[in-house]
Protein backbone atom coordinates (compact mmCIF):
# COMPACT_ATOMS: atom_id res chain seq x y z
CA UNK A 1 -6.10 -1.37 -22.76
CA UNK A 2 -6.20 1.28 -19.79
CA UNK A 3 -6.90 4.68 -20.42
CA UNK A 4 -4.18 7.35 -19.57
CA UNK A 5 -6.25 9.37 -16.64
CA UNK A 6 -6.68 5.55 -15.76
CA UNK A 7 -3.42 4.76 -15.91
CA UNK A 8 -2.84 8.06 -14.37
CA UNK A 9 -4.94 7.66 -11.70
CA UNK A 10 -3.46 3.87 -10.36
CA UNK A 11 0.14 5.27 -10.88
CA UNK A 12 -0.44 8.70 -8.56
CA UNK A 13 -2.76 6.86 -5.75
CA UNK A 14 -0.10 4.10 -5.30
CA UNK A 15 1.96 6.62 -4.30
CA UNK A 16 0.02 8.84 -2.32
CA UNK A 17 -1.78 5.40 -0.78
CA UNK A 18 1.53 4.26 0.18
CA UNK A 19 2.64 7.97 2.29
CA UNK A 20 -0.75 8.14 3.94
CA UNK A 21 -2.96 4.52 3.25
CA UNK A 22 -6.61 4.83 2.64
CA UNK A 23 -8.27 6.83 5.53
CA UNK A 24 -5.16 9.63 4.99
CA UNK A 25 -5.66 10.42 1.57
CA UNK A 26 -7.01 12.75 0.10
CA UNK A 27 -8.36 12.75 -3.31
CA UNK A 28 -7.57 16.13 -4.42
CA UNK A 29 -4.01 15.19 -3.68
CA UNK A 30 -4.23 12.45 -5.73
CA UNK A 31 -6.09 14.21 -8.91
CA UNK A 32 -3.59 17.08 -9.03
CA UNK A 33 -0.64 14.41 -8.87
CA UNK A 34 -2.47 12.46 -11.77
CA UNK A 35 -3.39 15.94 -13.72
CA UNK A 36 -6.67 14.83 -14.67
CA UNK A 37 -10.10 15.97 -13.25
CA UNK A 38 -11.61 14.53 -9.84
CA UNK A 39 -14.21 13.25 -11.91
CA UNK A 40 -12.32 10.64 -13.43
CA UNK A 41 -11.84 8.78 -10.64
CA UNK A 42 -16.01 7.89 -9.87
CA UNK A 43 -15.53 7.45 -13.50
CA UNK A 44 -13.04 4.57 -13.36
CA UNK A 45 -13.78 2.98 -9.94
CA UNK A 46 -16.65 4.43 -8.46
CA UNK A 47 -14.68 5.97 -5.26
CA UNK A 48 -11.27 6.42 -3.67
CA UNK A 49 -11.91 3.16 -2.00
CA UNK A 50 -12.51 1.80 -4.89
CA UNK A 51 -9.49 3.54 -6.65
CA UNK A 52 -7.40 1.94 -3.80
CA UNK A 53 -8.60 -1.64 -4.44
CA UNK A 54 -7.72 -1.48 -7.95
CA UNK A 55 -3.99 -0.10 -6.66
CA UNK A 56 -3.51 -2.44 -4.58
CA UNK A 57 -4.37 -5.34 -7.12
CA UNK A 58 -2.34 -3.88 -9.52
CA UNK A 59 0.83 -3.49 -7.32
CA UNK A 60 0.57 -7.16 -6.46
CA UNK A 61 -0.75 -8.29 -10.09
CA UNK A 62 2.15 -10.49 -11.85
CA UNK A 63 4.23 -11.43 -9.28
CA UNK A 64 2.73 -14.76 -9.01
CA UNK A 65 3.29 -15.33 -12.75
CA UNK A 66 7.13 -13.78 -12.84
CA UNK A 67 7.52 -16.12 -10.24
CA UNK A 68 6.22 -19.50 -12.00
CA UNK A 69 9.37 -19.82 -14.45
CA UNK A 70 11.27 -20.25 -11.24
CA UNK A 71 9.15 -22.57 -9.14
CA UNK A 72 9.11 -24.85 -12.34
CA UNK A 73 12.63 -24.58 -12.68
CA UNK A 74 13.65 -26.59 -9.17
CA UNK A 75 12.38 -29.75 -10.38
CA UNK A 76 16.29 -30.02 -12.32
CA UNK A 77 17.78 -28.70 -9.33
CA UNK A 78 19.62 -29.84 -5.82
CA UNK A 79 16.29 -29.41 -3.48
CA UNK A 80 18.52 -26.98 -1.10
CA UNK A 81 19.92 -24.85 -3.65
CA UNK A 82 16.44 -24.79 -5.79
CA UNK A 83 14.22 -23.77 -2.70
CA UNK A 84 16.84 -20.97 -2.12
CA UNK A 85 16.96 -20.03 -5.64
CA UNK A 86 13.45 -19.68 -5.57
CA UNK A 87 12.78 -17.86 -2.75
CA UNK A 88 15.47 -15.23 -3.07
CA UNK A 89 13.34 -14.67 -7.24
CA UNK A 90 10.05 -14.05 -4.93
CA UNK A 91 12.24 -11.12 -2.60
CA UNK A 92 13.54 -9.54 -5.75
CA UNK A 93 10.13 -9.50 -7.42
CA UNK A 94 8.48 -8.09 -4.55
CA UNK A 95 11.56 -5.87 -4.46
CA UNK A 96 10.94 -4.30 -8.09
CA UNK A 97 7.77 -2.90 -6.79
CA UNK A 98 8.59 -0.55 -3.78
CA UNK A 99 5.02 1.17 -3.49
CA UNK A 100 4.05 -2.70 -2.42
CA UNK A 101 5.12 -3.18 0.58
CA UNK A 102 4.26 0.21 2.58
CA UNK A 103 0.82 -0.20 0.41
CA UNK A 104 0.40 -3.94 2.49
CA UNK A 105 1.80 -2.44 5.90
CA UNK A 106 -1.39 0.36 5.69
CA UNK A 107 -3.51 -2.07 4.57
CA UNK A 108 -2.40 -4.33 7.73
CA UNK A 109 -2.99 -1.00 9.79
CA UNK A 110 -6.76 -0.45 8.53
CA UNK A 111 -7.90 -4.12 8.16
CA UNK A 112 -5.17 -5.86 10.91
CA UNK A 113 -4.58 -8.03 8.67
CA UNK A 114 -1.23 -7.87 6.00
CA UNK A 115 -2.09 -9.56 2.51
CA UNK A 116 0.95 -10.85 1.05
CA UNK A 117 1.20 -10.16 -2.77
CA UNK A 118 0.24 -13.97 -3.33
CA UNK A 119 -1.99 -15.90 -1.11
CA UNK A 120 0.30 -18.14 1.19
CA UNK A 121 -2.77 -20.98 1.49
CA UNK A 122 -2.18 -21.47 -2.37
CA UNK A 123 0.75 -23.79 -2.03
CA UNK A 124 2.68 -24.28 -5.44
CA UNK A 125 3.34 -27.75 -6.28
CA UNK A 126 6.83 -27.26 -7.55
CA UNK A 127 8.26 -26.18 -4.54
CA UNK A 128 6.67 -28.51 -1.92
CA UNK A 129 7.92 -31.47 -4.69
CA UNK A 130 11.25 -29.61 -3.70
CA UNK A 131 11.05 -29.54 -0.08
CA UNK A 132 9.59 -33.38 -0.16
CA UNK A 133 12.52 -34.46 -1.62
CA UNK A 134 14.67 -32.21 0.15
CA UNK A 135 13.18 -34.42 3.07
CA UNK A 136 13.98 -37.89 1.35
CA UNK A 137 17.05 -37.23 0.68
CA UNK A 138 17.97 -35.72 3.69
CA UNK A 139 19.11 -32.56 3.06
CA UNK A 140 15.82 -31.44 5.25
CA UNK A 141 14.87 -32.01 8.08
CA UNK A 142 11.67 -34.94 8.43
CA UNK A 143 10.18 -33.03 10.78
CA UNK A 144 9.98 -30.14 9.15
CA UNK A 145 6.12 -28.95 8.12
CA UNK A 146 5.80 -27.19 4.50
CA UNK A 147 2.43 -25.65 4.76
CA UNK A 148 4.55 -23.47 7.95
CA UNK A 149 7.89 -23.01 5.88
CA UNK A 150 6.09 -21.16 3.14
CA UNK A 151 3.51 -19.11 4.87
CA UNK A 152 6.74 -18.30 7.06
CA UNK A 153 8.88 -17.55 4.02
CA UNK A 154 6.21 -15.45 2.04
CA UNK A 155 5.11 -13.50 4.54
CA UNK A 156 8.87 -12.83 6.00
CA UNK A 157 10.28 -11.73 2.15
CA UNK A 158 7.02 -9.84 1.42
CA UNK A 159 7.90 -7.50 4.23
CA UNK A 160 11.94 -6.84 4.51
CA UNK A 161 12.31 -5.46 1.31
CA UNK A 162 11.05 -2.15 2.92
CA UNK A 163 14.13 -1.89 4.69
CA UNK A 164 17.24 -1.81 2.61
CA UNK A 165 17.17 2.17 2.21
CA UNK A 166 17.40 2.31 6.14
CA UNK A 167 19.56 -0.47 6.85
CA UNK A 168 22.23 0.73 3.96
CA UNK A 169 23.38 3.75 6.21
CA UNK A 170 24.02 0.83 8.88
CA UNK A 171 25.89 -1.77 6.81
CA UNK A 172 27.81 0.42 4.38
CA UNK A 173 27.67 0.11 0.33
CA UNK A 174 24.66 0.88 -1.66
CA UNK A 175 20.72 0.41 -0.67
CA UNK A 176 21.26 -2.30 -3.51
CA UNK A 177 24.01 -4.07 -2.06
CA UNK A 178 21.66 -4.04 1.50
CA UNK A 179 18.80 -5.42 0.14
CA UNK A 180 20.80 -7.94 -1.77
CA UNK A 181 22.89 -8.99 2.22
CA UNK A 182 19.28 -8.62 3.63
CA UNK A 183 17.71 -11.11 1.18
CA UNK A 184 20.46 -13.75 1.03
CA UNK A 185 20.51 -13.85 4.87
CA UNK A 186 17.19 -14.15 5.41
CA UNK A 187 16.80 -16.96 2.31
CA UNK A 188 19.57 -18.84 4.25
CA UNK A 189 18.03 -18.36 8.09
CA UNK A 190 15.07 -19.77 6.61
CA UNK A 191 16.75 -22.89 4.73
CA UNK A 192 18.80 -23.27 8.17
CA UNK A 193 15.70 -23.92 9.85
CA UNK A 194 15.14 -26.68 7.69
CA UNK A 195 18.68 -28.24 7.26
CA UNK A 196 19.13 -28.14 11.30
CA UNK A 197 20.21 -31.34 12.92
CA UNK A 198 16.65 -31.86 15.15
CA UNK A 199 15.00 -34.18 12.51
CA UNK A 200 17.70 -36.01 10.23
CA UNK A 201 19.19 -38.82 10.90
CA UNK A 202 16.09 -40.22 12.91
């Protein structure tokens, strides 16, 4: 069970973290957002860097479990319609946590590298079954490579929920109603990539 000046602590960095990223933060800022002594936070990770770890881990903790129900849903479903289905759960969860994504960009900035939430090289068996037969049955194209399609897709729905709130001025309707356009466009550019006429029928 966490402590509350943990708890405290994780919920006040992620959002000072995600305004200024590691090297911009300070931890006074931090402690008076949290109300608990500066103390507490050698006390419960050892430093701010360490204090930032832990944030980050917990922003992206879960998603990969929320997301399993899904993935092992698409074996009863058309491949097409599954893989989309699936991909447009992992937007919305990455969508429920909007400290994530600006948290990833800094961390992109400091180590030039962005982590997605869930590491792309783990490839989940349910939806490469998907795409496979997707593939036999023709619905996808043969020459179409998996391991690319879904280090493509997770990194690509990782980062555009960060801009609904600007694009919602642009398209009209609510930042709700944009993110929900931006996500079902960029699920279906993705399956058209894969549905395309360059390797079916060969």
């Amino acid at each position: 069970m966490t402590s509350r000046s943990k708890q405290a602590l994780l919920d006040a960095g992620a959002e000072v973290f995600a305004r200024h990223g590691l090297k911009g933060t300070r931890i006074r800022e931090i402690v008076e957002r949290a109300g608990v002594n500066e103390r507490m936070i050698y006390d419960h990770f050892g430093s701010k860097e360490g204090l930032y770890q832990a944030v980050l881990e917990e922003q992206s903790a879960g998603i990969g479990a929320a997301w399993q129900p899904y993935l092992e849903d698409l074996a009863g479903r058309d491949a097409v319609e599954g893989t989309r289905l699936a991909l447009q759960a992992f937007f919305d969860l990455v969508a429920e946590r909007p400290l994530l994504v600006p948290l990833l960009l800094h961390e992109g900035l400091g180590e030039g590298e962005i982590r997605p939430p869930i590491d792309p090289s783990e490839l989940p068996a349910p939806l490469r079954e998907a795409f496979e037969r997707g593939q036999r049955e023709g619905a996808f194209r043969e020459d179409g490579d998996f391991e690319l399609f879904y280090v493509t897709a997770i990194c690509l729905l990782t980062m555009l929920p960060a801009l609904p709130r600007r694009l919602g001025a642009l398209a009209g309707g609510s930042a709700e109603q944009a993110r929900e356009r931006l996500r079902d466009q960029a699920v279906d550019l993705l399956l058209d990539g894969l549905t395309g006429p360059a390797g079916r029928g060969r």
